[in-house]
C-alpha atoms as a PDB file:
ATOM      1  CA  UNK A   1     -23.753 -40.220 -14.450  1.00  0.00           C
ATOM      2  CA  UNK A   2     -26.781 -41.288 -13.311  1.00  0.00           C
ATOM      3  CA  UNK A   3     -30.262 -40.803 -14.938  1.00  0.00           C
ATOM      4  CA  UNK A   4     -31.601 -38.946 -11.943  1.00  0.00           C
ATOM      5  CA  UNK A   5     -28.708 -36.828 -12.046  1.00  0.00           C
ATOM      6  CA  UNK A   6     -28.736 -36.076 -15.818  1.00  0.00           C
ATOM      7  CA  UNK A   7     -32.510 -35.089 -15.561  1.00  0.00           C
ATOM      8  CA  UNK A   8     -32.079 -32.956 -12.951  1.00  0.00           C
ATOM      9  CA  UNK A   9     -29.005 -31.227 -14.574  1.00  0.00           C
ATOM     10  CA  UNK A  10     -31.140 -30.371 -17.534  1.00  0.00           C
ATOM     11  CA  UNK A  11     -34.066 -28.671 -16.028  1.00  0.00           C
ATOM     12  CA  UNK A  12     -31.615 -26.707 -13.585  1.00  0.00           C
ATOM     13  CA  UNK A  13     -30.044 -25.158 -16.699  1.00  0.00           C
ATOM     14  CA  UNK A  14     -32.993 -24.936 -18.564  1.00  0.00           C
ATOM     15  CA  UNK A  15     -35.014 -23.626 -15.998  1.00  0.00           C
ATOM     16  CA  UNK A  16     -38.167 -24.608 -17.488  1.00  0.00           C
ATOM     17  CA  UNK A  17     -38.657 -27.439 -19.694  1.00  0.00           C
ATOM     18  CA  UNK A  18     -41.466 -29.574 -21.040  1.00  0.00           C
ATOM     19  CA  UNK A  19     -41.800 -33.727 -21.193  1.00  0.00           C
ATOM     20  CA  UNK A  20     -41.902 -33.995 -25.104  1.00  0.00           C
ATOM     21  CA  UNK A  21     -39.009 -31.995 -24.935  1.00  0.00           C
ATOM     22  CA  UNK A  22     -37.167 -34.153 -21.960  1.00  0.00           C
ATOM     23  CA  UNK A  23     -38.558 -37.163 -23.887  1.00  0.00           C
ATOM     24  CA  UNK A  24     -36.877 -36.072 -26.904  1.00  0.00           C
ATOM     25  CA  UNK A  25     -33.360 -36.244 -25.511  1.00  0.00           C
ATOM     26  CA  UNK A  26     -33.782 -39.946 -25.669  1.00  0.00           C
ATOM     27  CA  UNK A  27     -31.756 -40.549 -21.769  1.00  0.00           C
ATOM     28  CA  UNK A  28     -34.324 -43.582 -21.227  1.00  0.00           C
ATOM     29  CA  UNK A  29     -38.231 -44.920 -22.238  1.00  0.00           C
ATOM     30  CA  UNK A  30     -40.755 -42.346 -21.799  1.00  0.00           C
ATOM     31  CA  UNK A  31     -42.452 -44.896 -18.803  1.00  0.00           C
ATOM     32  CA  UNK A  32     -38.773 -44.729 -17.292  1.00  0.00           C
ATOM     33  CA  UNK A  33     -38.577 -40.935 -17.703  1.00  0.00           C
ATOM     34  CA  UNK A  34     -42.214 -40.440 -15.949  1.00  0.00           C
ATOM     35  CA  UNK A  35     -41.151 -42.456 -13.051  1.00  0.00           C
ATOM     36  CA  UNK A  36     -37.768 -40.162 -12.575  1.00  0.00           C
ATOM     37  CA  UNK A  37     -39.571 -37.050 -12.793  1.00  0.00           C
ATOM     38  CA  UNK A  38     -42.358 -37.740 -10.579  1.00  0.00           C
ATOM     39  CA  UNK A  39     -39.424 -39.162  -8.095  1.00  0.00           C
ATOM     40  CA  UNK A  40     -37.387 -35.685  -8.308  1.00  0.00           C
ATOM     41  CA  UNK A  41     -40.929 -33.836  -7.961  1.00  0.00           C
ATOM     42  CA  UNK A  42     -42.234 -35.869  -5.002  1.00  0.00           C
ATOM     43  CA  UNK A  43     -38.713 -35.297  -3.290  1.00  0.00           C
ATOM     44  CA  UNK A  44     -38.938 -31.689  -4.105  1.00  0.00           C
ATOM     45  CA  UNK A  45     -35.888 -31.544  -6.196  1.00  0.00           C
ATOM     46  CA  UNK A  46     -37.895 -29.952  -9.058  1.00  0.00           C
ATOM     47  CA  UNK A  47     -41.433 -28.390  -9.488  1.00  0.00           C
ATOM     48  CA  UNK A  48     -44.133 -30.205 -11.340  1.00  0.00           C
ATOM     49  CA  UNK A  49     -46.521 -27.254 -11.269  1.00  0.00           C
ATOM     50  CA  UNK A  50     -48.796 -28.165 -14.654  1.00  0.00           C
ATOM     51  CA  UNK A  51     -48.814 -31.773 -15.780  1.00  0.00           C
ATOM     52  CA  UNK A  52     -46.120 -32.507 -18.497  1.00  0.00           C
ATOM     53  CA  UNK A  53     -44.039 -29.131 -17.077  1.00  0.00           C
ATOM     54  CA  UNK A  54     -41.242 -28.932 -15.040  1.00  0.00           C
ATOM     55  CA  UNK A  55     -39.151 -26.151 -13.409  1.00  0.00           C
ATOM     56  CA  UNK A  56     -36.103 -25.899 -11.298  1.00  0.00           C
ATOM     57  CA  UNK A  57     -36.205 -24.356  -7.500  1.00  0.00           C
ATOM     58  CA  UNK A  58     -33.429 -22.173  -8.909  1.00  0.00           C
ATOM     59  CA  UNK A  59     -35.306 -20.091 -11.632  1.00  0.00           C
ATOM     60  CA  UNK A  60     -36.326 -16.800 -11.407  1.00  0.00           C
ATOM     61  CA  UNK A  61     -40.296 -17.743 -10.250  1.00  0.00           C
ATOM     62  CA  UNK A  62     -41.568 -14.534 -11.548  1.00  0.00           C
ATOM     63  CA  UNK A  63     -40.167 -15.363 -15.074  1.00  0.00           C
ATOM     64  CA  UNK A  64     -41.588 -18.767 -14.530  1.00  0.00           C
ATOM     65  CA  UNK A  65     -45.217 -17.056 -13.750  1.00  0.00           C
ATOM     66  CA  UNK A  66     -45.127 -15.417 -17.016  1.00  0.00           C
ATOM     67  CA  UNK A  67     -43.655 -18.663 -19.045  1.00  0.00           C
ATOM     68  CA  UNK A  68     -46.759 -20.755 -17.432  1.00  0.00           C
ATOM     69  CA  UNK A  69     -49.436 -18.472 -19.546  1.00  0.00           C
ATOM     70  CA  UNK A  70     -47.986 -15.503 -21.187  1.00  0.00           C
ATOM     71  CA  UNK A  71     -48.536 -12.267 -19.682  1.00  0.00           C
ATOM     72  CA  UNK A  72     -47.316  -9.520 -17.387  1.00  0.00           C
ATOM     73  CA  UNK A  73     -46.676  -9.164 -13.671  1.00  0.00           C
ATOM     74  CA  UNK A  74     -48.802  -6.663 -11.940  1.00  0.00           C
ATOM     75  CA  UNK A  75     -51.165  -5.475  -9.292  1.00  0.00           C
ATOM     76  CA  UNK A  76     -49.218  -5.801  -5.873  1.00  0.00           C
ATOM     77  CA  UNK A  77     -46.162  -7.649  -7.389  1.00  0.00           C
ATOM     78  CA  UNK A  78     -45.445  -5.055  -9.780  1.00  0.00           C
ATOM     79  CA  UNK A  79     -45.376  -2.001  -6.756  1.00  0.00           C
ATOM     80  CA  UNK A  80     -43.138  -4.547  -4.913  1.00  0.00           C
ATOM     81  CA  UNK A  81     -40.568  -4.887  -8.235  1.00  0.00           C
ATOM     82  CA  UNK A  82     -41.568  -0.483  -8.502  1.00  0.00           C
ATOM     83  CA  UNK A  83     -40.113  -0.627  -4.868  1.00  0.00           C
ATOM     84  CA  UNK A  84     -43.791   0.726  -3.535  1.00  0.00           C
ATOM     85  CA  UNK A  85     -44.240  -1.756  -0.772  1.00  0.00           C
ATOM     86  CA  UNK A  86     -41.664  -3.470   1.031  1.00  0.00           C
ATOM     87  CA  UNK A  87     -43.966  -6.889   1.599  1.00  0.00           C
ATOM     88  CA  UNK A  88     -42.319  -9.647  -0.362  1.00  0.00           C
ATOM     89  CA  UNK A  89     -45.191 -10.787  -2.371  1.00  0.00           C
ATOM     90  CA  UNK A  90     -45.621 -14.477  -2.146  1.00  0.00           C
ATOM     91  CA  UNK A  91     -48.656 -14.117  -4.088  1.00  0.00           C
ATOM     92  CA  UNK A  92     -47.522 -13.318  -7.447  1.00  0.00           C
ATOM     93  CA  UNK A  93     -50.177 -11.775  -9.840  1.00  0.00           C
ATOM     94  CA  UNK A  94     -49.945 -12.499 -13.515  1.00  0.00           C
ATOM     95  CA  UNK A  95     -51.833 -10.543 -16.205  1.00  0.00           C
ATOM     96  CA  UNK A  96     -52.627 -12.904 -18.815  1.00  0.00           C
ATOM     97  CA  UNK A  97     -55.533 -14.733 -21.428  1.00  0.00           C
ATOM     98  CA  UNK A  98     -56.861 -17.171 -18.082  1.00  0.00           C
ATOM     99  CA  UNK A  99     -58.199 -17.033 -14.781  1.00  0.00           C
ATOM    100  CA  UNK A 100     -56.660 -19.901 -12.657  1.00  0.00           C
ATOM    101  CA  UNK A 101     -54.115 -20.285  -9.493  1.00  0.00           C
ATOM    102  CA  UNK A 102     -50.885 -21.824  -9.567  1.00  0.00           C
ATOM    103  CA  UNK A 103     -49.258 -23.114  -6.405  1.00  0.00           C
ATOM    104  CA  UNK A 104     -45.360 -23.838  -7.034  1.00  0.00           C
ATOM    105  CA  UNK A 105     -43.502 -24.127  -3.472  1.00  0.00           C
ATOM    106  CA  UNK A 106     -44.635 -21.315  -0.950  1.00  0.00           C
ATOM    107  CA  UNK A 107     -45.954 -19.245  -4.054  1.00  0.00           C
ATOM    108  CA  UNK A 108     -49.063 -18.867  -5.379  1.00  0.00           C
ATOM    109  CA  UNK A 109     -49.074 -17.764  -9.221  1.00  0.00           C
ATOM    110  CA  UNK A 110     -52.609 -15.666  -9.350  1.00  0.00           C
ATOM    111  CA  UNK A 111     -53.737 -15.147 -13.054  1.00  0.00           C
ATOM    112  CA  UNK A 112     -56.537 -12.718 -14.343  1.00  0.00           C
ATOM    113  CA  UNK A 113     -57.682 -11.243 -17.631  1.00  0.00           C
ATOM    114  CA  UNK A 114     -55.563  -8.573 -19.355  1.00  0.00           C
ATOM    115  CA  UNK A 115     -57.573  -5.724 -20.679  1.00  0.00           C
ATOM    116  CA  UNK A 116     -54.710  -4.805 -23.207  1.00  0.00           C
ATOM    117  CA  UNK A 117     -51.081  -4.914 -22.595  1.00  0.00           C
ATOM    118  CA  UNK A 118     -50.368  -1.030 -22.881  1.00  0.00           C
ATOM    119  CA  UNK A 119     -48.187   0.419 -20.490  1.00  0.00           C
ATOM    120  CA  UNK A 120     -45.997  -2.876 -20.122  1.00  0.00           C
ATOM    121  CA  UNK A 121     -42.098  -3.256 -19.650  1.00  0.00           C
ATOM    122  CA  UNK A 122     -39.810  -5.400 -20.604  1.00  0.00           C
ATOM    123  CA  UNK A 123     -36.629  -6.827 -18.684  1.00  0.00           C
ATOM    124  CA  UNK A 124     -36.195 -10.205 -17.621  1.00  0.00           C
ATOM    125  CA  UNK A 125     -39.989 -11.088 -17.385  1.00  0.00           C
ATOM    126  CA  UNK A 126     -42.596  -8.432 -19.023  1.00  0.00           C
ATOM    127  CA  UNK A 127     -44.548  -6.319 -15.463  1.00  0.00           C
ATOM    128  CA  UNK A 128     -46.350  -3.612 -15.280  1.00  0.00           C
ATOM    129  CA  UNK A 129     -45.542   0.171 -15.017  1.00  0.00           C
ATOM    130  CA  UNK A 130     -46.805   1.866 -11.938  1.00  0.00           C
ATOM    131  CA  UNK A 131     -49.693   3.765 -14.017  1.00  0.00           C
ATOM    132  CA  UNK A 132     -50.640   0.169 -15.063  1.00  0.00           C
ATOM    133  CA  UNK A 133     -50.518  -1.590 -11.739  1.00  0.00           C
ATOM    134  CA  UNK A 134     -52.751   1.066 -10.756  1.00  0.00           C
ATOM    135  CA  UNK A 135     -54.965   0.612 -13.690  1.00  0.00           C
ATOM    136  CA  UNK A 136     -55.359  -3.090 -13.185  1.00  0.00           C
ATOM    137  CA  UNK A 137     -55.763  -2.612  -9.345  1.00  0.00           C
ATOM    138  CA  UNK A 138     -58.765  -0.371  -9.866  1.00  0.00           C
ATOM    139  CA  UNK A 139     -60.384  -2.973 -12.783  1.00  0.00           C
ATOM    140  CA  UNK A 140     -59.604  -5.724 -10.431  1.00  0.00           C
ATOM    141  CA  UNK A 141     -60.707  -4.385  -6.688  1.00  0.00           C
ATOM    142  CA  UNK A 142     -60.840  -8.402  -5.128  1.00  0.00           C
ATOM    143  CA  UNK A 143     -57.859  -8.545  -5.980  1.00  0.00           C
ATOM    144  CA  UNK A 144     -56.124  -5.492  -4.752  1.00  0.00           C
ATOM    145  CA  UNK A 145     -56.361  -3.400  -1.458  1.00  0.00           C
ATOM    146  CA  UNK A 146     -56.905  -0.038  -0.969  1.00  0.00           C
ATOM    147  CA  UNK A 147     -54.962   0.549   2.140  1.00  0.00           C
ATOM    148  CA  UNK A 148     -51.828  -0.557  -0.029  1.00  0.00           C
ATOM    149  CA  UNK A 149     -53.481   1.484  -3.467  1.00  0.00           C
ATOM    150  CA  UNK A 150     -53.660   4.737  -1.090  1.00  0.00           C
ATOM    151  CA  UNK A 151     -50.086   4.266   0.128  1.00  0.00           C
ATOM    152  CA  UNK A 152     -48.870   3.787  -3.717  1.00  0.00           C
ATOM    153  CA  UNK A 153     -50.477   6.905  -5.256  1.00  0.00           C
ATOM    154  CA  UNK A 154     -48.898   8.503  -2.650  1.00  0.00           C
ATOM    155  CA  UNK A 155     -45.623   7.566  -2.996  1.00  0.00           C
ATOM    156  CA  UNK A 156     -45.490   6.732  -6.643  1.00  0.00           C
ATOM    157  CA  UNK A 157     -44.383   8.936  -9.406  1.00  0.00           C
ATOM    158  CA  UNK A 158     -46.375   9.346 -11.719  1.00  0.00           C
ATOM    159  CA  UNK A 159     -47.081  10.267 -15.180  1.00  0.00           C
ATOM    160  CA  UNK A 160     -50.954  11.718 -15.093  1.00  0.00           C
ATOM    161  CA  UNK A 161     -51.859  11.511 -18.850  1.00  0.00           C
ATOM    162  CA  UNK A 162     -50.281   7.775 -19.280  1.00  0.00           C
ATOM    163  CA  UNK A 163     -52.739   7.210 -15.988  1.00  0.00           C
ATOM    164  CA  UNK A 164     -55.590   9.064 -17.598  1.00  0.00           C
ATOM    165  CA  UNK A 165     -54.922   7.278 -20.659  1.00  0.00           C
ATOM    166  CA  UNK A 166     -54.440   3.805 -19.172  1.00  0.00           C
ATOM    167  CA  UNK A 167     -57.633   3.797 -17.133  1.00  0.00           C
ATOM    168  CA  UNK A 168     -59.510   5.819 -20.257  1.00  0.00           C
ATOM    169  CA  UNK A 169     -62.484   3.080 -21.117  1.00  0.00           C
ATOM    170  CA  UNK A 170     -62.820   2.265 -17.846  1.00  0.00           C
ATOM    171  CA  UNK A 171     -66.119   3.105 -15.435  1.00  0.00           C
ATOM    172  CA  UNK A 172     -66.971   6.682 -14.187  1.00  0.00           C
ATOM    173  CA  UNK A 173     -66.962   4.370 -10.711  1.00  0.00           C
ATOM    174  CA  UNK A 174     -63.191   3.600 -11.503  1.00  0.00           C
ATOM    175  CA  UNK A 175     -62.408   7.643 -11.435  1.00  0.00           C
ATOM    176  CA  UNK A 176     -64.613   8.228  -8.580  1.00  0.00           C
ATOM    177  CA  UNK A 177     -62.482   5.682  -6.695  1.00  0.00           C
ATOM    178  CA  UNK A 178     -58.867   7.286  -8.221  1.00  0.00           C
ATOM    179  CA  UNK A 179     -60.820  10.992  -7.054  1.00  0.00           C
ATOM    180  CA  UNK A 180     -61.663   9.605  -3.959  1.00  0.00           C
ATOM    181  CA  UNK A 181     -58.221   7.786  -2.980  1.00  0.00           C
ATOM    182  CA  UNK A 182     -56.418  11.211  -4.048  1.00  0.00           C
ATOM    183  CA  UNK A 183     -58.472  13.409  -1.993  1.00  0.00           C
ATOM    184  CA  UNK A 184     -57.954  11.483   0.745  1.00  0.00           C
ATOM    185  CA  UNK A 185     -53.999  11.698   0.576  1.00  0.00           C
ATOM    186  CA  UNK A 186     -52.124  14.361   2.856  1.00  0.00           C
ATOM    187  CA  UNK A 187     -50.334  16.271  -0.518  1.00  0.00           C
ATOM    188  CA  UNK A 188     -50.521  15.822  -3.912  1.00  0.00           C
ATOM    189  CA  UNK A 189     -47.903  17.158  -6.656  1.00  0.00           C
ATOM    190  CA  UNK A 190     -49.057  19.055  -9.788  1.00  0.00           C
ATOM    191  CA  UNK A 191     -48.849  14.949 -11.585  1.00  0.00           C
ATOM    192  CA  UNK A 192     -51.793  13.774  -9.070  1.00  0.00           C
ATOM    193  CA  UNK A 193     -53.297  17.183  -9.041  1.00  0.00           C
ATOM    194  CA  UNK A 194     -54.142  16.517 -12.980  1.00  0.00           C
ATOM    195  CA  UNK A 195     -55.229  13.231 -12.170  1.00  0.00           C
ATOM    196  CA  UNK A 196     -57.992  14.365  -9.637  1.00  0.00           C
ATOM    197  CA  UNK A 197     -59.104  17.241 -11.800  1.00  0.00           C
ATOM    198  CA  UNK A 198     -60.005  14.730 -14.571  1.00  0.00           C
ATOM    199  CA  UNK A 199     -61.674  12.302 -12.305  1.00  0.00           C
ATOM    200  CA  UNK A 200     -63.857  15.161 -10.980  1.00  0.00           C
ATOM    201  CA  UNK A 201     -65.115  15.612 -14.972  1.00  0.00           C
ATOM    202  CA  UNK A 202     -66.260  11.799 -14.366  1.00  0.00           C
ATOM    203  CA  UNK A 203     -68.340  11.628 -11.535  1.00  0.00           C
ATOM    204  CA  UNK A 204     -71.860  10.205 -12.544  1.00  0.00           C
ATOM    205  CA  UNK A 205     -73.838   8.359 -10.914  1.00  0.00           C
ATOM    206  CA  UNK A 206     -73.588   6.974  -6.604  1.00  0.00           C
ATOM    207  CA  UNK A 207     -70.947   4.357  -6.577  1.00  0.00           C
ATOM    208  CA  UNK A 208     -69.353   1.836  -3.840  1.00  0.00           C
ATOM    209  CA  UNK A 209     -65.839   1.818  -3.044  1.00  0.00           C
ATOM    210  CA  UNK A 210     -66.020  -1.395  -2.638  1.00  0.00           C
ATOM    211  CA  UNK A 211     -68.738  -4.411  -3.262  1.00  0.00           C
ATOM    212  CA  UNK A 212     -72.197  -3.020  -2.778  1.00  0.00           C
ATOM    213  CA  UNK A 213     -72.152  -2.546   1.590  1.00  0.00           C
ATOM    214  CA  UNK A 214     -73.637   0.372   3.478  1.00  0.00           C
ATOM    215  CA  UNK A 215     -70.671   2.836   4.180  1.00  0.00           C
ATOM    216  CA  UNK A 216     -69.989   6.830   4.237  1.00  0.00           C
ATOM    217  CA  UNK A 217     -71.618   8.516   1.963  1.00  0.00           C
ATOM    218  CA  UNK A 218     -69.193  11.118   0.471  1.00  0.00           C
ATOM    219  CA  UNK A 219     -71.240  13.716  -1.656  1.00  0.00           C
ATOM    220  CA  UNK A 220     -68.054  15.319  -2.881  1.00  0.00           C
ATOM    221  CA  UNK A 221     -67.212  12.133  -5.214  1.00  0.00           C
ATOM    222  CA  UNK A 222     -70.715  10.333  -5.271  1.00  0.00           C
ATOM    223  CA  UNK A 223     -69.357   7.739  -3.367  1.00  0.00           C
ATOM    224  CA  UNK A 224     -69.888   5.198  -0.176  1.00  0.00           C
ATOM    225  CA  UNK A 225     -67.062   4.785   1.102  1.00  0.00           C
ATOM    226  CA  UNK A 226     -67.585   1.454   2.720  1.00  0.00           C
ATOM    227  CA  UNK A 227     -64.007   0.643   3.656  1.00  0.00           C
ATOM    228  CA  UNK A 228     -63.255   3.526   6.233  1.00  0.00           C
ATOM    229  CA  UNK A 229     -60.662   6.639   5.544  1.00  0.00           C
ATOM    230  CA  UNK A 230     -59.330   5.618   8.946  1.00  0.00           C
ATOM    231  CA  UNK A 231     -58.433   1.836   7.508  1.00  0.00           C
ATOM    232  CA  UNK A 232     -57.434   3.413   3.958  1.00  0.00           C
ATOM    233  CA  UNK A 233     -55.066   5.487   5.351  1.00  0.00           C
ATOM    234  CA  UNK A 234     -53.799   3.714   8.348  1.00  0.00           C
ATOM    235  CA  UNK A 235     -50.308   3.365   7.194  1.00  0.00           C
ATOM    236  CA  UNK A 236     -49.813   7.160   7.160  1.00  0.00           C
ATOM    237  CA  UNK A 237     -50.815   6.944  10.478  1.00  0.00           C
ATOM    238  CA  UNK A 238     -48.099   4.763  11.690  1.00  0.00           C
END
């Protein structure tokens, strides 16, 4: 069998492997071994995303996010695993201890800081529950939209004192956005009903819905809305 072939064979089956790890099998020199993978990456047989690791185009790639830096899957690929949005996220957001971007294939591999890793679940990869996607959506606005945020709370099911308690430490301008994006949805059940009464108790001081732009003010939650109700909600209205 040839050394390409036995290279290649290993990564497919272990999905994710490192050089000192390849070099350890002892299948050629270390120069030799270099050569072959850079060969099988350059001819897109494998992924070189991170010098000295390698991955196979057959892995799971959201398993392969969290294996990269250790974390959770969240924010808008966590409602797309929830079955919240039907957009096949080919930016994959990672919850983790770094901020950097990843590009492996057509996908990019977003990290950000973790605040805590409460409210995760396990399966094949660790991700988010809904009430922490929405959590981390509202601690990490640039990254997150509220047209798709809106559609979620609406849709979601969800458990108001795990979302209380999730988002607890966070801003009185976090709640005034959660009031405000609740208000704004055509019904709410007695779950987001609890939800808005509590972010009511934290309404402080004016805040932005989003960066610090001239918008709507809305006295109701102390808030400029500086997005547009008519943009927030415009996939109810298709």
């Amino acid at each position: 069998m040839k050394l390409t072939t036995r290279i290649k064979e290993y990564i497919d089956s272990a999905k994710l492997t490192y050089f000192p790890l390849l070099a350890s099998l002892s299948l050629t020199s270390e120069s030799s071994l270099r050569v072959t993978l850079s060969r099988l990456a350059k001819a897109g047989q494998i992924y070189n995303p991170v010098k000295g690791i390698y991955v196979s185009k057959n892995a799971d790639m959201l398993w392969v996010a969290c294996q990269l830096h250790q974390g959770y899957i969240s924010l808008s690929t966590a409602f797309y695993l929830h079955n919240l949005i039907e957009e096949f996220p080919f930016t994959v957001f990672v919850a983790s201890n770094v901020r950097k971007t990843v590009q492996i294939g057509n996908l990019e591999f977003v990290y950000f800081k973790a605040r805590n890793y409460f409210g995760v679940e396990k399966g094949d990869y660790p991700f988010a529950s809904v009430e922490k996607a929405i959590s981390d959506s509202l601690m990490h606005l640039p990254l997150t939209s509220f047209t798709m945020l809106a559609k979620v709370l609406y849709y979601a099911d969800i458990d108001s004192s795990k979302l209380i308690r999730l988002c607890d430490g966070g801003s009185s301008a976090l709640f005034q956005r959660l009031g405000y994006l609740l208000s704004i949805l055509p019904k709410l059940d007695k779950e987001k009903s609890n939800v808005l009464l509590f972010c009511r108790k934290k309404i402080k001081t004016t805040a932005y819905l989003s960066g610090r732009r001239s918008g709507t003010y809305v006295a109701e939650w102390k808030i400029i809305d500086n997005v547009g109700k008519e943009v927030i909600m415009s996939w109810w209205q298709q």
